[in-house]
N, C-alpha and C. Protein backbone atom coordinates (compact mmCIF):
# COMPACT_ATOMS: atom_id res chain seq x y z
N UNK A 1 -28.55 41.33 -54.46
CA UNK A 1 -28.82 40.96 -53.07
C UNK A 1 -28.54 39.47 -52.84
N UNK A 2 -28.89 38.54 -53.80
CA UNK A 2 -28.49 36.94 -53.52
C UNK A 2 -27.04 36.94 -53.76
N UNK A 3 -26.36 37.46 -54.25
CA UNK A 3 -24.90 37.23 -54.15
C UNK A 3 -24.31 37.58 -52.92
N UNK A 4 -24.61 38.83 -52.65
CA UNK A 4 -24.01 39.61 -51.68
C UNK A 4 -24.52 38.80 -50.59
N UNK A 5 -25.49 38.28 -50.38
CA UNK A 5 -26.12 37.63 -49.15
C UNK A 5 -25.11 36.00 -49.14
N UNK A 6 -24.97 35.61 -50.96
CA UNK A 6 -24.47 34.36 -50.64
C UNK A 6 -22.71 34.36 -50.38
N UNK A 7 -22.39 35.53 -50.27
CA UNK A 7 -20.64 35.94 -49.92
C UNK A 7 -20.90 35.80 -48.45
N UNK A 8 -22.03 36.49 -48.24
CA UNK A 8 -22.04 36.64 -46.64
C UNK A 8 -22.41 35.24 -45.93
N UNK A 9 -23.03 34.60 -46.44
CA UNK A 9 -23.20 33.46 -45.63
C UNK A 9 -22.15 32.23 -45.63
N UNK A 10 -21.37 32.46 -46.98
CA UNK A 10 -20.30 31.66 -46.83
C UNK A 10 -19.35 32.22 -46.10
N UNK A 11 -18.93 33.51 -45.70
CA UNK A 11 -18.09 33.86 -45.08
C UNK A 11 -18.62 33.45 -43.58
N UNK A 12 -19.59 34.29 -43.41
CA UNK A 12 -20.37 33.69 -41.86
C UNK A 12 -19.83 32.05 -41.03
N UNK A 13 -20.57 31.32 -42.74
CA UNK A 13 -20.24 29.72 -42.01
C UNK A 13 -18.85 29.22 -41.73
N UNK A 14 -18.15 29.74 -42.63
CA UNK A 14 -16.66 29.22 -42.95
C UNK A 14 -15.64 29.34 -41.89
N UNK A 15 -15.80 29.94 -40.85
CA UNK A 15 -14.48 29.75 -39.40
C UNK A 15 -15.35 28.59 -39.18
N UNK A 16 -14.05 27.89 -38.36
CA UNK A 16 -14.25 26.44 -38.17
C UNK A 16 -14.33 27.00 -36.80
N UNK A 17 -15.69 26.02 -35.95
CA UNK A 17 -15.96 26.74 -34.39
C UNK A 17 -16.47 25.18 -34.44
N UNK A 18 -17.30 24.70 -32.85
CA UNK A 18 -17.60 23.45 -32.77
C UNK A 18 -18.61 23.06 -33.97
N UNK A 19 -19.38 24.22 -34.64
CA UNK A 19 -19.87 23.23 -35.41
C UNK A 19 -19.37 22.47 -36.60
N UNK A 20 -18.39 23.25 -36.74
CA UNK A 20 -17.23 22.65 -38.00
C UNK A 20 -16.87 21.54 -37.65
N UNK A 21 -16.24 21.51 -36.62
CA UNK A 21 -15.80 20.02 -35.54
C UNK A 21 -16.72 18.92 -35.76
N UNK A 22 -18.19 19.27 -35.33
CA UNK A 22 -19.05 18.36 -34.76
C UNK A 22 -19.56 18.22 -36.54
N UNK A 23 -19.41 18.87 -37.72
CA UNK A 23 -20.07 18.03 -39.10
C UNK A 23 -18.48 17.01 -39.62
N UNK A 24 -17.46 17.72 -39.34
CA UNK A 24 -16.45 17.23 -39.88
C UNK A 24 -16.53 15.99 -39.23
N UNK A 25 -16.53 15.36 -37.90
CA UNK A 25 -16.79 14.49 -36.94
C UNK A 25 -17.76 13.47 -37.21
N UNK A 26 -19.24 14.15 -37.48
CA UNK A 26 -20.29 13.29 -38.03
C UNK A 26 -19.78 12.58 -39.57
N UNK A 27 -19.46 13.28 -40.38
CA UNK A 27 -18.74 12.80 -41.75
C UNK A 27 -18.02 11.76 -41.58
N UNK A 28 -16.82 12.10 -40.73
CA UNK A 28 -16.07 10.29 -41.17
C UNK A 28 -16.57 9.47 -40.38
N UNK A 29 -17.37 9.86 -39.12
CA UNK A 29 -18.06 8.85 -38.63
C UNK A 29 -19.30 8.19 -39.08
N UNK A 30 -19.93 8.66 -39.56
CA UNK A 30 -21.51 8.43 -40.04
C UNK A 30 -21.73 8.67 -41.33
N UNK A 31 -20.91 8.99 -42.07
CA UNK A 31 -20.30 9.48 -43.53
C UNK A 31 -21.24 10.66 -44.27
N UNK A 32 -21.15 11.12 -45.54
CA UNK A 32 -21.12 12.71 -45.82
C UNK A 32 -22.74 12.87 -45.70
N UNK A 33 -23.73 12.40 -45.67
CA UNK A 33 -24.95 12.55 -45.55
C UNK A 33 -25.16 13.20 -44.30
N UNK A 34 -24.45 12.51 -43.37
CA UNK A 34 -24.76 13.02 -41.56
C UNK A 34 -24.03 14.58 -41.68
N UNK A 35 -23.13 14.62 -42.04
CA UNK A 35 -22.24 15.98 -42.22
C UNK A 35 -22.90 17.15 -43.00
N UNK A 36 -23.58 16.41 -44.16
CA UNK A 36 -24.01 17.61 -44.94
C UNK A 36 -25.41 18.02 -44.61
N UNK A 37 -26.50 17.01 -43.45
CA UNK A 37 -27.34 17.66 -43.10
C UNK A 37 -27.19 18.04 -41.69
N UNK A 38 -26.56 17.85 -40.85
CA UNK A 38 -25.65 18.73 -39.66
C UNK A 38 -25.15 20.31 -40.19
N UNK A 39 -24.93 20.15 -41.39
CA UNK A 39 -24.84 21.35 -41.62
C UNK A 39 -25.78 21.97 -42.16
N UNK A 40 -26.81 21.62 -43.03
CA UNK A 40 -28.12 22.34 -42.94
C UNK A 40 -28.37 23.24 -42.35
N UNK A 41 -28.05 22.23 -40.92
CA UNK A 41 -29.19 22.90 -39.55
C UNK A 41 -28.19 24.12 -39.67
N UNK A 42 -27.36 24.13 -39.46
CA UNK A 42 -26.56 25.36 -38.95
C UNK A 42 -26.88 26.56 -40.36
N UNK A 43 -27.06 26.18 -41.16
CA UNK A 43 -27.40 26.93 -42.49
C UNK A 43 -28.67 27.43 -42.19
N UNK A 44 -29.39 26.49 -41.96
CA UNK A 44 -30.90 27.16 -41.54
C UNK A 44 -31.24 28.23 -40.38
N UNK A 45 -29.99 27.64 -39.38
CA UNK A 45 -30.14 28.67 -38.12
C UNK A 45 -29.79 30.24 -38.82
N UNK A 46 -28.87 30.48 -39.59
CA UNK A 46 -28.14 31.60 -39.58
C UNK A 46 -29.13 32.26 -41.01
N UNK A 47 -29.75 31.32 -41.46
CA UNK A 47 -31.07 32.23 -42.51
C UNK A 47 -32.01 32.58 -41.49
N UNK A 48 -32.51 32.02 -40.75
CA UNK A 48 -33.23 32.65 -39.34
C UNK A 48 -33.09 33.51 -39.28
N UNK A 49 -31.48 34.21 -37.91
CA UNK A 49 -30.98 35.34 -37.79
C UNK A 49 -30.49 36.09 -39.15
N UNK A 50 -30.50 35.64 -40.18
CA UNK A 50 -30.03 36.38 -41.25
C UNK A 50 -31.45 37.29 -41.36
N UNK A 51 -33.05 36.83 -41.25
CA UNK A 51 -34.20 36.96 -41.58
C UNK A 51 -34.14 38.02 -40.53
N UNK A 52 -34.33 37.19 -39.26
CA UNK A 52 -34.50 38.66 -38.17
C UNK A 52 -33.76 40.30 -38.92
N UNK A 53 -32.54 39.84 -39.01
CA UNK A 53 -31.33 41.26 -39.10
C UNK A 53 -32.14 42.16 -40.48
N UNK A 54 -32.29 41.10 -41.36
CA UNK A 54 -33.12 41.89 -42.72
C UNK A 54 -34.10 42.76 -42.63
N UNK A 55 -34.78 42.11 -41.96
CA UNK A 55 -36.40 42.84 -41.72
C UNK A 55 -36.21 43.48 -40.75
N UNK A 56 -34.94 43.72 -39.82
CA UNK A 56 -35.18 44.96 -39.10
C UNK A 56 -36.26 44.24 -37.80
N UNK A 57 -36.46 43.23 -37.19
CA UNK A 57 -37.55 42.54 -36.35
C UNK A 57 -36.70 42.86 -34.80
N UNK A 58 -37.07 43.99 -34.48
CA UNK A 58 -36.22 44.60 -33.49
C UNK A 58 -36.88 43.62 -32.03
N UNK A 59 -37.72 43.46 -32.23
CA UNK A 59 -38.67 42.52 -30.95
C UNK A 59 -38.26 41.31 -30.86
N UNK A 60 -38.29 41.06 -31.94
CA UNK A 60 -37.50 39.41 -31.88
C UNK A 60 -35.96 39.18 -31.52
N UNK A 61 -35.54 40.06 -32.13
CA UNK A 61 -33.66 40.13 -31.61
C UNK A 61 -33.66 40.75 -30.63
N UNK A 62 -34.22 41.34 -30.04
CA UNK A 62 -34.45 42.03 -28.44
C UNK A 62 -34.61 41.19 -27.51
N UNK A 63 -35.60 40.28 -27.70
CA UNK A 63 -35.94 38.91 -27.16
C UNK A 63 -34.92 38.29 -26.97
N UNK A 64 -34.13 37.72 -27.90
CA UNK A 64 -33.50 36.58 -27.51
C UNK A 64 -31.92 37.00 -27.66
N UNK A 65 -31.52 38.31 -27.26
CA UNK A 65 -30.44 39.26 -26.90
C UNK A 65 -30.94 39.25 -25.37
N UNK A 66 -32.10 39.50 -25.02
CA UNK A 66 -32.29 39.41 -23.48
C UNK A 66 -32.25 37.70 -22.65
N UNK A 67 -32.96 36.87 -23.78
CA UNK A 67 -32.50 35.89 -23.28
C UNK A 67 -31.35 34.90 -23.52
N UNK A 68 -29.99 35.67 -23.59
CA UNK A 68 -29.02 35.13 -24.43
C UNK A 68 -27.89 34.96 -23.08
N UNK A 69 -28.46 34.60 -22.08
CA UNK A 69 -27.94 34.26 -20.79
C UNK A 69 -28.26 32.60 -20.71
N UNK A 70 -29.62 32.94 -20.68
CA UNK A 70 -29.89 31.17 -20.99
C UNK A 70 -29.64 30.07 -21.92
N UNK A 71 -30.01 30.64 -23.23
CA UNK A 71 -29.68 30.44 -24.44
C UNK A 71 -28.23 30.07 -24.70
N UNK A 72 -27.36 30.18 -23.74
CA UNK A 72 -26.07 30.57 -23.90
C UNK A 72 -25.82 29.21 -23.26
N UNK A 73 -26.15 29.25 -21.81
CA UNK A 73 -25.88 28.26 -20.42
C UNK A 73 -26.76 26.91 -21.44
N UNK A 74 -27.79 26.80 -21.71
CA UNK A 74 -28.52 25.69 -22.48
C UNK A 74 -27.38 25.24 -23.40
N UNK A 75 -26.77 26.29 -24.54
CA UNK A 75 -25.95 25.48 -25.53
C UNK A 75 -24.35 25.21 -24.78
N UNK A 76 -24.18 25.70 -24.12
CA UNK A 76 -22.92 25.28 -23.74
C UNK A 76 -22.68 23.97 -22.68
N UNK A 77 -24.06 23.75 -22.19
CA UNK A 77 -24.38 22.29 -21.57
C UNK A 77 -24.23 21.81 -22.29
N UNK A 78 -25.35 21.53 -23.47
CA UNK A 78 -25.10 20.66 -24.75
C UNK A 78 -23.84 20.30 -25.48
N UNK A 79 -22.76 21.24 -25.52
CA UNK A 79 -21.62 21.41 -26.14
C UNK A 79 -20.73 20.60 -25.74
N UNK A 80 -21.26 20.75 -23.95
CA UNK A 80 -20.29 19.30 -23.27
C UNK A 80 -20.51 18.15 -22.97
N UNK A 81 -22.01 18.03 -23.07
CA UNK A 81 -22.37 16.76 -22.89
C UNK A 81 -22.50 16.25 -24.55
N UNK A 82 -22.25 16.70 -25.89
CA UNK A 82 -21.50 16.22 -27.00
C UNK A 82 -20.51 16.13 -26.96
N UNK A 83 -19.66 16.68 -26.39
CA UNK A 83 -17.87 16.52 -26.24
C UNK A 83 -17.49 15.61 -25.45
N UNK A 84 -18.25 15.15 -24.22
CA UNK A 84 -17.83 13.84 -23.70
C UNK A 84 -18.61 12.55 -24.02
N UNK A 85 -19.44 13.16 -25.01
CA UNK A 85 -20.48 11.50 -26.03
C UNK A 85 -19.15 11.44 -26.85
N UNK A 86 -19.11 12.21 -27.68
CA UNK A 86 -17.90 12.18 -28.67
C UNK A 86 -16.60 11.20 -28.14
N UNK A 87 -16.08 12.12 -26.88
CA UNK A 87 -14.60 11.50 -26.48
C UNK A 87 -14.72 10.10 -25.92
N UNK A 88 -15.68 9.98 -25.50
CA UNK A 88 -16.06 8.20 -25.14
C UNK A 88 -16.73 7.50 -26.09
N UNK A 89 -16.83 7.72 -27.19
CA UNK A 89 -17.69 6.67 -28.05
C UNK A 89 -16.34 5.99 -28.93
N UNK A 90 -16.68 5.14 -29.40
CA UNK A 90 -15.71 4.06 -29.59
C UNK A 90 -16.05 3.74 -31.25
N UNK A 91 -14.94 4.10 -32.21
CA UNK A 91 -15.18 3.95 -33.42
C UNK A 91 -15.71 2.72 -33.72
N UNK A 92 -16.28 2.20 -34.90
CA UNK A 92 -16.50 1.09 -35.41
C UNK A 92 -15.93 0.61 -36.27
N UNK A 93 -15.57 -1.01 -36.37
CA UNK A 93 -14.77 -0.75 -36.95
C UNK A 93 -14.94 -0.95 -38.77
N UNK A 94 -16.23 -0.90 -39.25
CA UNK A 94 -16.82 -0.57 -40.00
C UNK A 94 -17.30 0.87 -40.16
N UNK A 95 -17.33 1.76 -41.27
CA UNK A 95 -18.41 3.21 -41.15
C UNK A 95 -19.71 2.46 -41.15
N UNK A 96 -20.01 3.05 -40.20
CA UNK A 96 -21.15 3.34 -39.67
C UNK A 96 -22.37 3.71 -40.44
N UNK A 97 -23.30 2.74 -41.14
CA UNK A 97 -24.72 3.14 -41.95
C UNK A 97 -25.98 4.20 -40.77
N UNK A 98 -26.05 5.17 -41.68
CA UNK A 98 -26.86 5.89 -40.99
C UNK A 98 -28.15 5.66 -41.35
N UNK A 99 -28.88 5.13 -39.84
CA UNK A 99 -30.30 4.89 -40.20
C UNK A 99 -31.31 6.76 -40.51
N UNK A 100 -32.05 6.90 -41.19
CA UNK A 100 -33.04 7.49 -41.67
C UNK A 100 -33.43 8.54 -40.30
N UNK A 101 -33.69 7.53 -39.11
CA UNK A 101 -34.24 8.40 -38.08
C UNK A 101 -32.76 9.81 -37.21
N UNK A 102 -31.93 8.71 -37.66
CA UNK A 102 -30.69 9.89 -37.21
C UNK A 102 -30.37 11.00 -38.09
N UNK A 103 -30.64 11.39 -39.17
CA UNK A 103 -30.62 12.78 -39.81
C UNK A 103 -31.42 13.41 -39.53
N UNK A 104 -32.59 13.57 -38.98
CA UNK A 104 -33.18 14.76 -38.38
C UNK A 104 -32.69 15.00 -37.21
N UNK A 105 -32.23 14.12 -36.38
CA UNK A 105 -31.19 14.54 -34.98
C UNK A 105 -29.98 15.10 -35.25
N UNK A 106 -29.13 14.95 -36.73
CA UNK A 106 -28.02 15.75 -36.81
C UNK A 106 -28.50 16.85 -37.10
N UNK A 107 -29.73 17.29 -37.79
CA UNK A 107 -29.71 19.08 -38.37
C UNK A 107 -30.59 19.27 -37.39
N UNK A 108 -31.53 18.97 -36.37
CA UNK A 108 -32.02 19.57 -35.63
C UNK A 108 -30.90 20.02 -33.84
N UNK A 109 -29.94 18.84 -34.21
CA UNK A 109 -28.79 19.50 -33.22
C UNK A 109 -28.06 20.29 -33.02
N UNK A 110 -27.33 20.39 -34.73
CA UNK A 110 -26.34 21.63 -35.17
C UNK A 110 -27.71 22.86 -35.33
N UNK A 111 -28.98 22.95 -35.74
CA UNK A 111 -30.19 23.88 -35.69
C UNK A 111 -30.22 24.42 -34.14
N UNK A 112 -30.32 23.91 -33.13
CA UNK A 112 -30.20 24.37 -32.07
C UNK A 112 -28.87 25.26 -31.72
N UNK A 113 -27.54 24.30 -32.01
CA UNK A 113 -26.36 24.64 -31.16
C UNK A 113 -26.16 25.80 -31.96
N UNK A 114 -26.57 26.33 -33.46
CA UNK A 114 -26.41 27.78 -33.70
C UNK A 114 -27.12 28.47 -33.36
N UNK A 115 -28.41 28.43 -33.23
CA UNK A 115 -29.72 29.28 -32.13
C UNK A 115 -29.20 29.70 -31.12
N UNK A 116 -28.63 29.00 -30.26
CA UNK A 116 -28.04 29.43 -29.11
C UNK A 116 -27.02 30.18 -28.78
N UNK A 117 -26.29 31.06 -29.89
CA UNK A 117 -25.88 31.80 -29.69
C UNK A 117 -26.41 32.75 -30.28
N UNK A 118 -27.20 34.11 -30.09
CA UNK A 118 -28.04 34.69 -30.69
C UNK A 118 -27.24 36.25 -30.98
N UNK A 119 -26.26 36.18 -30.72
CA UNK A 119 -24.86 37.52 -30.89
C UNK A 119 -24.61 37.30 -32.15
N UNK A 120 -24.96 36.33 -32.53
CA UNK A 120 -25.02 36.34 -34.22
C UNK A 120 -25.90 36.91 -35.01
N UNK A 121 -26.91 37.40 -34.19
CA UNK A 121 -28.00 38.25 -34.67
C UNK A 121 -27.45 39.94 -35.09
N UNK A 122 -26.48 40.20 -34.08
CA UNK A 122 -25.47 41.04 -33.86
C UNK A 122 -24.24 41.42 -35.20
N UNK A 123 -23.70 40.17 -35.67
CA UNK A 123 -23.19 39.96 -36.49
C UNK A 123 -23.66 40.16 -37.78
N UNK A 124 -24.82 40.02 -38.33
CA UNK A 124 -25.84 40.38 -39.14
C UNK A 124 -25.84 41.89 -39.32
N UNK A 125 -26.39 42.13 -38.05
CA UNK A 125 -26.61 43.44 -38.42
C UNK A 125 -26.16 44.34 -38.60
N UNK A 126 -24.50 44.09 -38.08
CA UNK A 126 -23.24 45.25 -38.23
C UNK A 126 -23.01 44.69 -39.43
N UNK A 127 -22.71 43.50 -40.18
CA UNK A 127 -22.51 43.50 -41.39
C UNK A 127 -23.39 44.26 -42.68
N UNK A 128 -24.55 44.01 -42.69
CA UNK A 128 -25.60 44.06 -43.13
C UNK A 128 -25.58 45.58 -43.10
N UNK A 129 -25.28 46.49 -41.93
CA UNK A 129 -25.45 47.95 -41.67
C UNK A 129 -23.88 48.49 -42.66
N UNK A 130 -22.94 47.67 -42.50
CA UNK A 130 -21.44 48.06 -43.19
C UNK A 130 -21.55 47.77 -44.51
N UNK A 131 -22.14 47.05 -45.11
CA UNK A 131 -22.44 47.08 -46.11
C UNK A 131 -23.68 47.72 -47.16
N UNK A 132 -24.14 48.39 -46.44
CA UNK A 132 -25.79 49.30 -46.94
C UNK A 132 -26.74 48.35 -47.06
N UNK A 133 -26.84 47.35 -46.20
CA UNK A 133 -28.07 46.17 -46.42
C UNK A 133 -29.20 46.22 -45.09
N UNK A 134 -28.98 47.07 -44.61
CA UNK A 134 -29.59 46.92 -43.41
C UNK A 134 -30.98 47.81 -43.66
N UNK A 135 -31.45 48.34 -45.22
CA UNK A 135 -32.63 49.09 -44.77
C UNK A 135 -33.48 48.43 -45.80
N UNK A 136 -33.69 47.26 -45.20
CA UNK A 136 -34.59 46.26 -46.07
C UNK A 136 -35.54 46.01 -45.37
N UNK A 137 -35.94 47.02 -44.45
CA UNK A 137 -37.49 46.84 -43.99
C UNK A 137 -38.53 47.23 -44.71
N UNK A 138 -39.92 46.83 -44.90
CA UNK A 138 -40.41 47.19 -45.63
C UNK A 138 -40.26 46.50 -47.74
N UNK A 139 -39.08 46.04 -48.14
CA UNK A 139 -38.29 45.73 -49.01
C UNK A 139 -38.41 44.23 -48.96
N UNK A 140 -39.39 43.40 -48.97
CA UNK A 140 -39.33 42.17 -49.09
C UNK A 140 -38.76 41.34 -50.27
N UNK A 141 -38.63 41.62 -51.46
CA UNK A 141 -38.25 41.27 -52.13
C UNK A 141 -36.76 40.82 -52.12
N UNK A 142 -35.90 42.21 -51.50
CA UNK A 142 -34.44 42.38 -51.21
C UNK A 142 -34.43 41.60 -50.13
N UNK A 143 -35.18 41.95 -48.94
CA UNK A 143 -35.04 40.87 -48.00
C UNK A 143 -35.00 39.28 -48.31
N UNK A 144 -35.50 38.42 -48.89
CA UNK A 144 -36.13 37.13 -49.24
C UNK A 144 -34.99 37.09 -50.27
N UNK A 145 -34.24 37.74 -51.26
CA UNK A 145 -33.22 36.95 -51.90
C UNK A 145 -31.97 37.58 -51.10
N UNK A 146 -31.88 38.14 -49.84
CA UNK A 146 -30.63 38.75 -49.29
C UNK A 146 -30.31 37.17 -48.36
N UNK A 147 -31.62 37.23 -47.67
CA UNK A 147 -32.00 35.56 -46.62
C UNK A 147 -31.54 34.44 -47.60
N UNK A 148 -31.99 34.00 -48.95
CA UNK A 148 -32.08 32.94 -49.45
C UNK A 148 -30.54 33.12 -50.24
N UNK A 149 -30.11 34.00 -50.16
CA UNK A 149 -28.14 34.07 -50.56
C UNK A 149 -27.70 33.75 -49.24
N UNK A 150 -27.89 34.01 -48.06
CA UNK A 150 -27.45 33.86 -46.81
C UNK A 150 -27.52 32.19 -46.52
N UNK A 151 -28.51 31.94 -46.97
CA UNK A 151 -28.84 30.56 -46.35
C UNK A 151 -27.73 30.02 -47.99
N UNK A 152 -27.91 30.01 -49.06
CA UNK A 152 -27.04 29.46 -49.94
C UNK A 152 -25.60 29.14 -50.04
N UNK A 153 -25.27 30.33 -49.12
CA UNK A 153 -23.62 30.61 -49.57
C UNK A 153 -23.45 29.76 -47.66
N UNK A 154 -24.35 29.37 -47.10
CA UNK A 154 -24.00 28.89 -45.49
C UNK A 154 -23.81 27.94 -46.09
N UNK A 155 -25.05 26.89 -47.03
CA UNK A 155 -25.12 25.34 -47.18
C UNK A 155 -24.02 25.15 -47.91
N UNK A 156 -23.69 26.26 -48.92
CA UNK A 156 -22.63 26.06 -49.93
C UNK A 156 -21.62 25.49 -49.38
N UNK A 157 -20.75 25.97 -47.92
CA UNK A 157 -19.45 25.77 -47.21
C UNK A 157 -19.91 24.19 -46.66
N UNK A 158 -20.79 24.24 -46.20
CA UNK A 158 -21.30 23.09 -45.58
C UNK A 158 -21.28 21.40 -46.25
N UNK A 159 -21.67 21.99 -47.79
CA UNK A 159 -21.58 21.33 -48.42
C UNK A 159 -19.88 20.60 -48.97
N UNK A 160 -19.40 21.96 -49.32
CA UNK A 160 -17.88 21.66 -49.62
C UNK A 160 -16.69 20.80 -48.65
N UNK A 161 -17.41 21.47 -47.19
CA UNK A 161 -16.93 21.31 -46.37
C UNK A 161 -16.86 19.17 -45.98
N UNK A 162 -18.01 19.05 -45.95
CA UNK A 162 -18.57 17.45 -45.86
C UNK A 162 -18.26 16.66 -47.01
N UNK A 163 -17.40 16.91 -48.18
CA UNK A 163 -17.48 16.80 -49.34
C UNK A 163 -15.88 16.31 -49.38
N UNK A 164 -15.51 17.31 -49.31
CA UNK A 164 -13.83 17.48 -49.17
C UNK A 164 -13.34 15.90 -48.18
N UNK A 165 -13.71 15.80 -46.92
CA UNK A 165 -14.43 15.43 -45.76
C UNK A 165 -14.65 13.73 -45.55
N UNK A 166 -14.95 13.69 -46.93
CA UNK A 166 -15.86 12.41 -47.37
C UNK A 166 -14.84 11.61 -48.32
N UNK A 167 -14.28 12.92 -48.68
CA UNK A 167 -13.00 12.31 -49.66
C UNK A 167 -12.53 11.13 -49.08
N UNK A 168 -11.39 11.88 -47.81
CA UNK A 168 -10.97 11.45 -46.80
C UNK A 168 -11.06 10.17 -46.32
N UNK A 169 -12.35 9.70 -45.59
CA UNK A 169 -13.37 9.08 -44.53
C UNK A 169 -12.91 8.08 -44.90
N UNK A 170 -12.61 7.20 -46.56
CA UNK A 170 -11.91 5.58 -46.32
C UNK A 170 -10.53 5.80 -45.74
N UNK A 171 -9.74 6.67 -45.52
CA UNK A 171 -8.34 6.78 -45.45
C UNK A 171 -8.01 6.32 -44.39
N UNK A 172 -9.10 6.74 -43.42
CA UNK A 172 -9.09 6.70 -41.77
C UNK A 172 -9.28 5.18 -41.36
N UNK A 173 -7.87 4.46 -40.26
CA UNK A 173 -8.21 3.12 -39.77
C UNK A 173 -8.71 3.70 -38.71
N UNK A 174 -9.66 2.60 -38.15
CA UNK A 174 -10.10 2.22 -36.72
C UNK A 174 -9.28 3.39 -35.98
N UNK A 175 -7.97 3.33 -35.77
CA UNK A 175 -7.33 3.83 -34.80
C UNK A 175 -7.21 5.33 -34.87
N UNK A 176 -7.08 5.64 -36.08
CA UNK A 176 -7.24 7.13 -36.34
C UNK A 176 -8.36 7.95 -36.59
N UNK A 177 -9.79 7.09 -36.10
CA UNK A 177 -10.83 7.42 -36.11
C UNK A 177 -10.67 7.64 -33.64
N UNK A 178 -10.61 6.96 -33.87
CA UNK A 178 -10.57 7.09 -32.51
C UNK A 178 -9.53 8.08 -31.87
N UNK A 179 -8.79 8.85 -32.92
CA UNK A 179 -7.82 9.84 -32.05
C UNK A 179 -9.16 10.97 -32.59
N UNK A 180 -9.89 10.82 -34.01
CA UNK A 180 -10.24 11.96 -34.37
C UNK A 180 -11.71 12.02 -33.26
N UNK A 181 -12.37 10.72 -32.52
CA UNK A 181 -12.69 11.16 -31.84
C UNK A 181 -12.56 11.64 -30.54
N UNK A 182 -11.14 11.67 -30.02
CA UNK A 182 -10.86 12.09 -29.34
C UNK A 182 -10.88 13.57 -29.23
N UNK A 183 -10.02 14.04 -30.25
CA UNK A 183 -9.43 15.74 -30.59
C UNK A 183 -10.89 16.25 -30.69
N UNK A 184 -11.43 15.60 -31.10
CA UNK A 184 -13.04 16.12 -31.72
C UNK A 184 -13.77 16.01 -30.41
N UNK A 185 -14.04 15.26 -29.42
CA UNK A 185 -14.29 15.66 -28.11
C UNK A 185 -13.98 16.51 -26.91
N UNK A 186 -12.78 16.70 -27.14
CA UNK A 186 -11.52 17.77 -25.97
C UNK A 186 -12.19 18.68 -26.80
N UNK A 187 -12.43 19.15 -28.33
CA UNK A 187 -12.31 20.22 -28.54
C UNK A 187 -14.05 21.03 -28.49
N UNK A 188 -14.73 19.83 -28.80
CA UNK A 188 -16.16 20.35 -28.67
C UNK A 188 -16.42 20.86 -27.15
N UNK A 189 -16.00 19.80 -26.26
CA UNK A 189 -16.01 20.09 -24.74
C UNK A 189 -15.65 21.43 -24.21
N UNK A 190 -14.04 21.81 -24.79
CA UNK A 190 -13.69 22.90 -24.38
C UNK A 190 -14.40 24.36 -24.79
N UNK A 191 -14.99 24.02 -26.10
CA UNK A 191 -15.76 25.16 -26.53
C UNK A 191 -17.14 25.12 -25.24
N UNK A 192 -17.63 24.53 -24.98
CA UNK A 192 -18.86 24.00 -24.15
C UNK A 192 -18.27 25.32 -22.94
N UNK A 193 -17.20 24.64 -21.97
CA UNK A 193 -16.73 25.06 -20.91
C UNK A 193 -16.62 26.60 -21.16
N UNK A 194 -15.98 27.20 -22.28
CA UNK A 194 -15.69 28.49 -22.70
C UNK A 194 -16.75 29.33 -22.18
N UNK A 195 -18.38 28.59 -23.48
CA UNK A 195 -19.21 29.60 -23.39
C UNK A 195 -19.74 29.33 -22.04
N UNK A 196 -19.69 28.21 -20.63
CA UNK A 196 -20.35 28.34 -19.74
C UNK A 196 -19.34 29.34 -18.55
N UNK A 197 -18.55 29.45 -19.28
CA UNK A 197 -17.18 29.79 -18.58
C UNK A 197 -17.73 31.65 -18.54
N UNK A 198 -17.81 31.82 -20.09
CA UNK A 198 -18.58 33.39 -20.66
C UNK A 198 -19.39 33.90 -19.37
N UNK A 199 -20.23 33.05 -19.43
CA UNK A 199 -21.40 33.75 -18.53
C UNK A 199 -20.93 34.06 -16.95
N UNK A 200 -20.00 34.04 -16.35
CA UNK A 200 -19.37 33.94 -15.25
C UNK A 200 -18.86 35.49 -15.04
């Protein structure tokens, strides 16, 4: 069950969507610490919904499948009002030391912006059902190392991902920090517009 959970969560994390953008982004800007706990959050969100889908918590994914109108309109505000912080902020021309109080704002941001899409709860459970994992109610044991492979194989990408990432981060002048925050703003933005676009 921890393997199979930790295939699944690295597969889960691994398409690059805004949050890929927004750790890859934090990394050469704020360097691999900001990146690799930006990705936490998003690791932590998807052991969450990984938890709901396990245990079968039909009330709770009911919940926030019903409220996944709001949930939706909330993160896709956010999405753009990071995509135009992003496209207007102005590299330094030093990297940037990250004070202490800003890593709980990167994993509690990317923690939200995956909450908010809760169709990932969805994703879980057709996987989880396609693969014979879905009758772990009752089964805590299977549940708790299916979750804690889920959450492993998420941080795992997260990790690699900010890593790889970090390599990079001296390579980048001034100027090519400022295209990457550019591309990295158009593109967070446009995801923003998409999902407010969705609900329409």
């Amino acid at each position: 069950m921890l393997l199979r959970g930790l295939v699944l969560g690295f597969s889960i994390a691994a398409p690059v969507g805004p949050i890929g953008i927004l750790c890859i982004r934090r990394t050469l800007a704020d360097g691999r610490a900001a990146g690799i706990v930006s990705g936490l959050g998003a690791a932590t969100a998807d052991a969450l919904y990984g938890t709901v889908a396990a245990l079968g918590l039909t009330i709770v994914s009911g919940f926030l499948l019903d409220q996944q109108i709001w949930l939706r309109l909330i993160g896709g505000a956010f999405l753009c009002y990071l995509g135009i912080r992003t496209l207007l902020s102005k590299p330094a021309v030093q990297a940037a030391a990250v004070r202490g109080s800003s890593l709980p704002a990167a994993f509690v941001s990317t923690f939200f912006l995956t909450l908010t899409n809760p169709v990932t709860i969805l994703s879980f459970v057709a996987i989880f059902a396609g693969l014979g994992l879905a009758g772990t109610e009752g089964d805590y044991a299977s549940a708790v190392a299916l979750v804690a492979g889920v959450f492993c194989g998420s941080a795992l990408w997260w990790l690699a991902l900010s890593g790889a990432v970090g390599v990079l981060r001296d390579r980048f002048s001034p100027r090519a920090m400022l295209w990457v925050n550019r591309v990295s703003g158009v593109t967070i933005l446009g995801f923003g517009l998409a999902a407010l676009a969705g609900l329409l």
